[in-house]
Protein backbone atom coordinates (compact mmCIF):
# COMPACT_ATOMS: atom_id res chain seq x y z
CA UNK A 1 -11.39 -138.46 82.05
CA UNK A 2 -9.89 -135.38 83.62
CA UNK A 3 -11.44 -132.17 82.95
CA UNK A 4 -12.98 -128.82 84.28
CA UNK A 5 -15.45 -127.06 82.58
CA UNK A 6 -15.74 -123.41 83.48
CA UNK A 7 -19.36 -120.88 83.05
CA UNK A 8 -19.56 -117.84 82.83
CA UNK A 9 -21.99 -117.15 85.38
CA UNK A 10 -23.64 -118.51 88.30
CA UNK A 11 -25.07 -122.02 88.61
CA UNK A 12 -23.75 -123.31 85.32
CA UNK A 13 -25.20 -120.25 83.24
CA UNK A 14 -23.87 -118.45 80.05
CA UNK A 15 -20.50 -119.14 78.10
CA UNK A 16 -18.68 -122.25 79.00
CA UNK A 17 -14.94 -123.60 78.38
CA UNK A 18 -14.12 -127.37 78.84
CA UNK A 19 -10.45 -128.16 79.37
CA UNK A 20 -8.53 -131.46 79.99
CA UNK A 21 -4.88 -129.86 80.22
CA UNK A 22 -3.57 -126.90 82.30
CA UNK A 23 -4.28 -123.81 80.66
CA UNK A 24 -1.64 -120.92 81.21
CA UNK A 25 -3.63 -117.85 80.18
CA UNK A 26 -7.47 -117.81 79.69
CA UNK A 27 -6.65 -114.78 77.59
CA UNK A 28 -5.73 -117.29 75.11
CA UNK A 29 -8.84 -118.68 74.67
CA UNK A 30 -11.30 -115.25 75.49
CA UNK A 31 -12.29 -116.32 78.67
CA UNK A 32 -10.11 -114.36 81.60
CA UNK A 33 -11.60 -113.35 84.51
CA UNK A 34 -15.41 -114.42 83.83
CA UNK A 35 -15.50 -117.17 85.57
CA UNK A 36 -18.28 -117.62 88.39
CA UNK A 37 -19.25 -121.27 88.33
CA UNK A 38 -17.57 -124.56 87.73
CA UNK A 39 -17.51 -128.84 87.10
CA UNK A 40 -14.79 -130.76 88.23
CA UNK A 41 -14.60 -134.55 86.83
CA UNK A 42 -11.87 -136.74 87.95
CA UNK A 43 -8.54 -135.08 89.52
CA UNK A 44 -8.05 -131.63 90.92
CA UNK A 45 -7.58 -128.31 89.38
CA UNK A 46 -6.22 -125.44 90.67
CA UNK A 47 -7.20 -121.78 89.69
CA UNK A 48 -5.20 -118.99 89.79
CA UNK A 49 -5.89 -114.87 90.02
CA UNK A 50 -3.10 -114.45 87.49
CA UNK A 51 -1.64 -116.02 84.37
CA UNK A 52 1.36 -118.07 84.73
CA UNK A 53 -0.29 -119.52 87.43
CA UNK A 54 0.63 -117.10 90.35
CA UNK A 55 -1.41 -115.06 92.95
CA UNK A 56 -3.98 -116.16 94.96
CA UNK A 57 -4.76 -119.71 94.68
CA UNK A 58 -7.75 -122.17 95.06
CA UNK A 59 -8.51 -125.98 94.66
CA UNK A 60 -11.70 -127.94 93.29
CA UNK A 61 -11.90 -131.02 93.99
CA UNK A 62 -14.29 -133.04 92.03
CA UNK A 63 -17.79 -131.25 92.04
CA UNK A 64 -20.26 -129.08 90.94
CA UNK A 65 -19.63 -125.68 92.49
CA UNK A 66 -22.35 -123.20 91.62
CA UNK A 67 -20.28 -120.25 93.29
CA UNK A 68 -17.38 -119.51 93.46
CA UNK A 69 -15.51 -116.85 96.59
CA UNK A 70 -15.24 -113.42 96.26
CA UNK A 71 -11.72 -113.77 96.04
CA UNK A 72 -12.13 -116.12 92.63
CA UNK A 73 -15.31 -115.02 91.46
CA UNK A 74 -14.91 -113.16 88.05
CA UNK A 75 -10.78 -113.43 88.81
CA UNK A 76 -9.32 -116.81 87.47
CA UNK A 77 -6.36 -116.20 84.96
CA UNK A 78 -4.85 -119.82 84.52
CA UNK A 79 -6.12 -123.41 85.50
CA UNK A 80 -3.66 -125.96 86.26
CA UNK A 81 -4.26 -129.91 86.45
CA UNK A 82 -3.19 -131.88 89.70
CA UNK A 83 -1.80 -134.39 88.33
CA UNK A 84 -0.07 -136.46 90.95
CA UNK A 85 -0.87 -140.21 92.65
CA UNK A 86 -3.40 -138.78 95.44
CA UNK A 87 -4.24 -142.48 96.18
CA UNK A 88 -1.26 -142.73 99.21
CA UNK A 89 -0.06 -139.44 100.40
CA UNK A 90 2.36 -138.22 102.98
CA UNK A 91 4.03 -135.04 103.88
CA UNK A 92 6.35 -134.01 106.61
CA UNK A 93 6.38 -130.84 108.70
CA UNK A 94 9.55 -129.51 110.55
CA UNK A 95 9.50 -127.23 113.30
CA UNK A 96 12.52 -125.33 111.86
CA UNK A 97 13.60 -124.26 108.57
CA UNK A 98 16.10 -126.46 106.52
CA UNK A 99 13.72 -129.52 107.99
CA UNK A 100 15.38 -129.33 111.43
CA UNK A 101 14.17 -129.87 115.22
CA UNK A 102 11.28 -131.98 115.76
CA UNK A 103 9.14 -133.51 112.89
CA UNK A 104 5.28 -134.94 112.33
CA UNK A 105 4.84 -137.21 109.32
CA UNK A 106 0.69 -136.94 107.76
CA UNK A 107 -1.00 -139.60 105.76
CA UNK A 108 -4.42 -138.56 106.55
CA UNK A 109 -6.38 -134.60 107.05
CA UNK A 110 -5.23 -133.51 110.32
CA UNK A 111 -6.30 -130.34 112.70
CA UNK A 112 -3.56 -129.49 114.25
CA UNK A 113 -5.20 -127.72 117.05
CA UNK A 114 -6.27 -130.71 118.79
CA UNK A 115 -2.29 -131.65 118.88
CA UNK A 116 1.32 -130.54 120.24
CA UNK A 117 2.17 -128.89 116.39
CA UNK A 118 -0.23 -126.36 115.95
CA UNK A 119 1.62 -123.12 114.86
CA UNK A 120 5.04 -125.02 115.17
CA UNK A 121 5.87 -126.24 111.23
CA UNK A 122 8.50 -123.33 109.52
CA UNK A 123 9.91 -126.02 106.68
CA UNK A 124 7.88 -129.26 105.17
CA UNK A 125 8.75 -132.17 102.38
CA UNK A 126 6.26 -133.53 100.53
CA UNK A 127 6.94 -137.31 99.79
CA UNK A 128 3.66 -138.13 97.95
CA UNK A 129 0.24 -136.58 96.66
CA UNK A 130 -0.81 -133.07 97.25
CA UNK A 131 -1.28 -131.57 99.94
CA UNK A 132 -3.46 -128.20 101.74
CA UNK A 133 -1.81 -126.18 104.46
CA UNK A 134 -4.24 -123.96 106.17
CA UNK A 135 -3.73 -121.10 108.67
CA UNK A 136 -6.73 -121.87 110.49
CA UNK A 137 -8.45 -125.07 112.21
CA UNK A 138 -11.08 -126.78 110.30
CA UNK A 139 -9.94 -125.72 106.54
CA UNK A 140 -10.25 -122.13 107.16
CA UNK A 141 -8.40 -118.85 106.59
CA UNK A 142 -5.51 -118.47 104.23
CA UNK A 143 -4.13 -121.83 102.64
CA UNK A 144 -0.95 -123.17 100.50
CA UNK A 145 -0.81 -125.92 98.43
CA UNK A 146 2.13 -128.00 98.44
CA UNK A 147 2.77 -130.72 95.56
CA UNK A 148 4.37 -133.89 95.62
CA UNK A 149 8.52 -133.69 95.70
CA UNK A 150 8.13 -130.49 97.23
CA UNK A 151 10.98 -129.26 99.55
CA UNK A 152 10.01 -125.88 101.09
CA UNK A 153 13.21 -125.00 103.35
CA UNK A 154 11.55 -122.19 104.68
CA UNK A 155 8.04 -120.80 105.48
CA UNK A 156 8.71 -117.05 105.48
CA UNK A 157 9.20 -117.46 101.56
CA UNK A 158 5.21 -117.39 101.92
CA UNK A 159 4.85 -116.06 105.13
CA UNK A 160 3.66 -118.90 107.01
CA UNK A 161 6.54 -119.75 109.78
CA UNK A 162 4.22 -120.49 113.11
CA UNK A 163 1.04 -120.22 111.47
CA UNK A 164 -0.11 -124.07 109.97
CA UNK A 165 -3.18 -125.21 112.10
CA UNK A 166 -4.50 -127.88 109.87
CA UNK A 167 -3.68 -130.39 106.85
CA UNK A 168 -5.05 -131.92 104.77
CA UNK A 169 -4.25 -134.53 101.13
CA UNK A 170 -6.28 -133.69 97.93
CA UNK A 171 -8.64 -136.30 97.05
CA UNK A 172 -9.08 -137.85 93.80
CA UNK A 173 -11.83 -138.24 91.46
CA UNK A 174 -14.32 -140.72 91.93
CA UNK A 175 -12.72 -144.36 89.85
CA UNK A 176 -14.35 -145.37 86.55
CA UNK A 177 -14.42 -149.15 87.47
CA UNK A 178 -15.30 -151.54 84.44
CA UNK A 179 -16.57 -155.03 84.78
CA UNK A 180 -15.40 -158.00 82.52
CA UNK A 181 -17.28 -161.13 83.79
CA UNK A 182 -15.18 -163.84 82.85
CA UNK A 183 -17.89 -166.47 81.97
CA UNK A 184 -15.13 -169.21 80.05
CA UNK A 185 -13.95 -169.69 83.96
CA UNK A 186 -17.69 -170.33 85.45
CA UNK A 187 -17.82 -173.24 87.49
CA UNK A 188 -20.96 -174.85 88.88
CA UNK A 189 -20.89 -175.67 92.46
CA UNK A 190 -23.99 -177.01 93.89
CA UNK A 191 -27.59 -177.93 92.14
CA UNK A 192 -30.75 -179.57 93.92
CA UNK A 193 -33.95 -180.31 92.96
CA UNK A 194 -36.99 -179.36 95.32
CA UNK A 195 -40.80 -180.37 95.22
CA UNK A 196 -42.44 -177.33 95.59
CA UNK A 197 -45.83 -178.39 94.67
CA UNK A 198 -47.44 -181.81 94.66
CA UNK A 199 -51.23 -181.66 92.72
CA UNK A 200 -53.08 -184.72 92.87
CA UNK A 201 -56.03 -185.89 90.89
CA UNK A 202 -58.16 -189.24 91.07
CA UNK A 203 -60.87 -190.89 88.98
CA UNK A 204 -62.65 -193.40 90.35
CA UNK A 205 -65.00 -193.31 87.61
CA UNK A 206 -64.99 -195.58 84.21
CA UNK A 207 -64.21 -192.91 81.96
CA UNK A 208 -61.44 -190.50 81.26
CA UNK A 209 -61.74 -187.44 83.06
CA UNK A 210 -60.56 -183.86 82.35
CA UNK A 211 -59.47 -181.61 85.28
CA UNK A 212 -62.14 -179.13 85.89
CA UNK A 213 -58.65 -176.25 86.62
CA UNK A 214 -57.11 -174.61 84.70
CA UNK A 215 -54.34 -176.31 82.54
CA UNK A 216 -51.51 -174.47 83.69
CA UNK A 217 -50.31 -172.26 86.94
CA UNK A 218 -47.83 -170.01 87.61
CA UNK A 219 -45.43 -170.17 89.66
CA UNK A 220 -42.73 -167.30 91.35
CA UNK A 221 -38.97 -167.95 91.44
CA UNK A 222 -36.22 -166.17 91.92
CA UNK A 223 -32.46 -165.26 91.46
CA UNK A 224 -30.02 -164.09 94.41
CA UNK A 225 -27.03 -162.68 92.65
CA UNK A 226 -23.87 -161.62 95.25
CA UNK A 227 -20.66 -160.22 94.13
CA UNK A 228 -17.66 -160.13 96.64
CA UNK A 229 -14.57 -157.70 96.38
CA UNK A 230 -11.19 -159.22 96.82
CA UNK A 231 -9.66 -158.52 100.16
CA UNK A 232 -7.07 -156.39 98.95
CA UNK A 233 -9.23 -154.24 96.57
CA UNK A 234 -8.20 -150.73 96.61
CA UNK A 235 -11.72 -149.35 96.20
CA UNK A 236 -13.24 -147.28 98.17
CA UNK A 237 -16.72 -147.76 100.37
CA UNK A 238 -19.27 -146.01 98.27
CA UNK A 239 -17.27 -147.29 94.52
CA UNK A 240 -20.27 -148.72 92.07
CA UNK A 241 -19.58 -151.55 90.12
CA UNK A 242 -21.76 -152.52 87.10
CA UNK A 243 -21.96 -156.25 86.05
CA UNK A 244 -23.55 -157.66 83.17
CA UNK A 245 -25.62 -160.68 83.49
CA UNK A 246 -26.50 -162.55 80.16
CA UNK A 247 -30.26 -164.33 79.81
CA UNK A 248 -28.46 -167.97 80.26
CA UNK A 249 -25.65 -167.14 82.80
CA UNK A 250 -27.31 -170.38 85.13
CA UNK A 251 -29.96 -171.98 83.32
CA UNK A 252 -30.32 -172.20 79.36
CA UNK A 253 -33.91 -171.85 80.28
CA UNK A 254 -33.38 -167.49 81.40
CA UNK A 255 -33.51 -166.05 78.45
CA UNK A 256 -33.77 -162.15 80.29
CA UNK A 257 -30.64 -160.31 80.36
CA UNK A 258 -29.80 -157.59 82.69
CA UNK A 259 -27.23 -155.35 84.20
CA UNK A 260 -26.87 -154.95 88.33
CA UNK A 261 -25.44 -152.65 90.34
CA UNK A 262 -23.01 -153.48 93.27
CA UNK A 263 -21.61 -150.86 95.97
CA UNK A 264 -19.07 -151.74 98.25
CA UNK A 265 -19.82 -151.15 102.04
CA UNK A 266 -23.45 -152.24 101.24
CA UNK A 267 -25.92 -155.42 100.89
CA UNK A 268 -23.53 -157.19 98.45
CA UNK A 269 -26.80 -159.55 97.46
CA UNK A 270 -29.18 -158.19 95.60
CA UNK A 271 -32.43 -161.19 94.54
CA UNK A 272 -34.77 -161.07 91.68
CA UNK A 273 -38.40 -162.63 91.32
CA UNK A 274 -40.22 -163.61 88.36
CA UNK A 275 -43.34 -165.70 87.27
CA UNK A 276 -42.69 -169.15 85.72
CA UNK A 277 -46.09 -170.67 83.97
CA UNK A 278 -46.01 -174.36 84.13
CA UNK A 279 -48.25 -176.65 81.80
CA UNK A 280 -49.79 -179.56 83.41
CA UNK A 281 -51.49 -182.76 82.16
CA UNK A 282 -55.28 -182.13 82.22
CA UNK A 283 -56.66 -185.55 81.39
CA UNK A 284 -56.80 -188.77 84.31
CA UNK A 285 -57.62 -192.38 82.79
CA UNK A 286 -60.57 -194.11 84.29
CA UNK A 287 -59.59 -195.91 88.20
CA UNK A 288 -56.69 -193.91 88.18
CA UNK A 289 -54.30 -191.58 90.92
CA UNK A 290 -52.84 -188.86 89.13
CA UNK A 291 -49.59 -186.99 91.18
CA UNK A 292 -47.94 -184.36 89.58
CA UNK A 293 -45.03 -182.85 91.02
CA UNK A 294 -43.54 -179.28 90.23
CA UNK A 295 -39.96 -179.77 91.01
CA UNK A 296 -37.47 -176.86 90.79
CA UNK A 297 -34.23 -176.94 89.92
CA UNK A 298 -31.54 -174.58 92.00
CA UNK A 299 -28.01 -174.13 90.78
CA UNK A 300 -25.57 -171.98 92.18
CA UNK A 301 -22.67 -170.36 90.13
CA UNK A 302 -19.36 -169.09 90.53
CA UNK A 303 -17.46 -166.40 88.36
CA UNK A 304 -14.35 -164.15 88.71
CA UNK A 305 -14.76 -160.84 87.54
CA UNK A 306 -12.34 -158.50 86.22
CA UNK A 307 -12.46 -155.06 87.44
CA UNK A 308 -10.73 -152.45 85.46
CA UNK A 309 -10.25 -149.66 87.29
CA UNK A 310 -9.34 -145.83 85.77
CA UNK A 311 -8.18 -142.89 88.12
CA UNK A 312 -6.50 -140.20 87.82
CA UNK A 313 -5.34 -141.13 84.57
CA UNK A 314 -3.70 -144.60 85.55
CA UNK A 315 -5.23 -148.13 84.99
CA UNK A 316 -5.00 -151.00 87.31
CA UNK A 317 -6.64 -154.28 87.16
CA UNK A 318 -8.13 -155.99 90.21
CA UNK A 319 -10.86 -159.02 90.54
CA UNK A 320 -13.64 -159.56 92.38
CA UNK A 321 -16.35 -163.05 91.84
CA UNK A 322 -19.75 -163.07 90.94
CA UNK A 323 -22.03 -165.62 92.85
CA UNK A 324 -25.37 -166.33 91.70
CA UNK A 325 -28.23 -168.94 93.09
CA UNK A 326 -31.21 -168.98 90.63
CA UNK A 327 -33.91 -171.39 90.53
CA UNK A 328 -35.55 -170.57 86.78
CA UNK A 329 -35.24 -174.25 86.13
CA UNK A 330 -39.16 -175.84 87.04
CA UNK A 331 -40.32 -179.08 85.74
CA UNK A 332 -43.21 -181.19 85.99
CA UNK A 333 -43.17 -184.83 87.22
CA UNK A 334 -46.40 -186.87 87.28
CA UNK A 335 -47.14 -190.70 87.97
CA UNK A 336 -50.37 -192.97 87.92
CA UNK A 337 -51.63 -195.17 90.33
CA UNK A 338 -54.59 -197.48 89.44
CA UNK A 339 -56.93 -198.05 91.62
């Protein structure tokens, strides 16, 4: 699910490349130094001026980028893959060379200008993900970009000793999260019955009598359906998860199918409304009451869900549960009374 697909020109226009593994020399494949737009799905790239991925560097992070600078525009050699966890990074910034005299551990984008290490870091380790080094605050000017396991002893191999003013980790792609709603495990966990209509008819007359409304009415009902995310999910706010909801998931009598959409860090509830028609007796007996009650039937459900969950090119499994309170279920109920 990792690629980058490359145009020719501006906003997505002319020739166009798609790779999904680093490529060392666009010569290879007639497409040096003509790129001006770009696609990124899923991890990083980075593009280099030159082949062999050297000179003058930049990253895309997932995106659409319609332009490129004026230092990459028309002058990207070779394309590389970041292929490293981004998911928990941390790098380490000595004030030295050779990682000596006092140190400041990252996890997290950090301006060093509103700190005591701004121009101070001369050496750095990189324990984990990938990392930007800029030369100015708030991503600007000249940057390096230092990859996971890195040891860089000293900055004047790149002409950066004093000169590191903000940080920042590479993000990964957006997850590809897939849904398996384990249905076998359902388990039912409350059900009541409520009147909510009562129609009541009376002949007083010696012959049978036929209700002068119509012989059926409709009524509306509806269908709350929740999902919760485990505590200890790993998704991010903002991650879309798509769950499948078969006709007779609560009631044998929903026959509609449909698929919802949940997003974490919003209204985890989402509730549906349909019309129900109900038939009802039409005919009283002579000296008789006639009550019919509509009674409907709410059940709610429970369901664990597994989430399946691709980024960067790793899987993990997680699990989240699928709540739903639907009252499809209506009935009618009638007695007579004579009178």
């Amino acid at each position: 699910m990792n690629k980058i697909i490359v145009y020719q020109h501006e906003n997505f226009g002319g020739l166009s490349r798609e790779f999904t593994s680093d490529i060392r020399d666009l010569r290879q494949v007639d497409f040096d130094d003509t790129i001006s737009s770009l696609k990124v799905i899923g991890q990083p790239w980075l593009a280099f001026r030159d082949p062999d991925y050297r000179g003058q560097i930049s990253a895309y992070e997932e995106g659409e980028y319609g332009s490129l600078s004026i230092y990459m525009n028309d002058h990207i050699s070779s394309l590389q893959l970041v292929n490293e966890d981004l998911e928990d990074p941390q790098i380490t910034l000595y004030e030295h060379i050779n990682y000596r005299g006092q140190s400041k551990v990252l996890t997290n984008e950090t301006d060093l200008t509103t700190g005591y290490f701004n121009d101070k870091a001369s050496s750095h380790i990189v324990q984990r993900g990938a990392w930007i080094l800029y030369d100015h605050p708030n991503r600007g000017g000249w940057y390096y970009v230092a990859r996971s396991g890195e040891r860089l002893p000293d900055y004047g191999i790149i002409g950066f000793h004093d000169r590191c003013s903000h940080v920042r980790p590479l993000q990964s792609g957006r997850p590809i999260v897939t849904a398996k709603v384990l249905w076998e495990q359902k388990k039912v966990e409350k059900e009541k019955e409520i009147v909510i209509d009562e129609i009541v008819g009376t002949n007083r007359t010696d012959h049978e009598q036929t209700f002068t409304t119509t012989h059926s009415k409709e009524y509306e009902t509806s269908t709350t359906h929740s999902f919760k995310f485990s505590s200890s999910s790993t998704l991010k706010i903002g991650t879309k998860v798509e769950v499948g909801i078969p006709g007779n998931a609560v009631s044998v009598e929903t026959e509609i199918s449909t698929t919802l959409t949940f997003e974490k860090g919003k209204s985890e509830s989402i509730t549906t409304k349909e019309k129900v028609e109900v038939s009802l007796p039409a005919k009283t007996p002579p000296h008789t009451e006639l009550t019919i009650n509509v009674v409907k039937k709410e059940v709610t459900i429970s369901v664990p869900v597994e989430l399946t969950i691709m980024q960067g090119g790793k899987m993990k499994t997680e699990y989240g549960e699928y709540r739903s309170t639907s009252g499809h279920s209506i009935r009618t109920e009638y007695t007579e009374k004579q009178i």
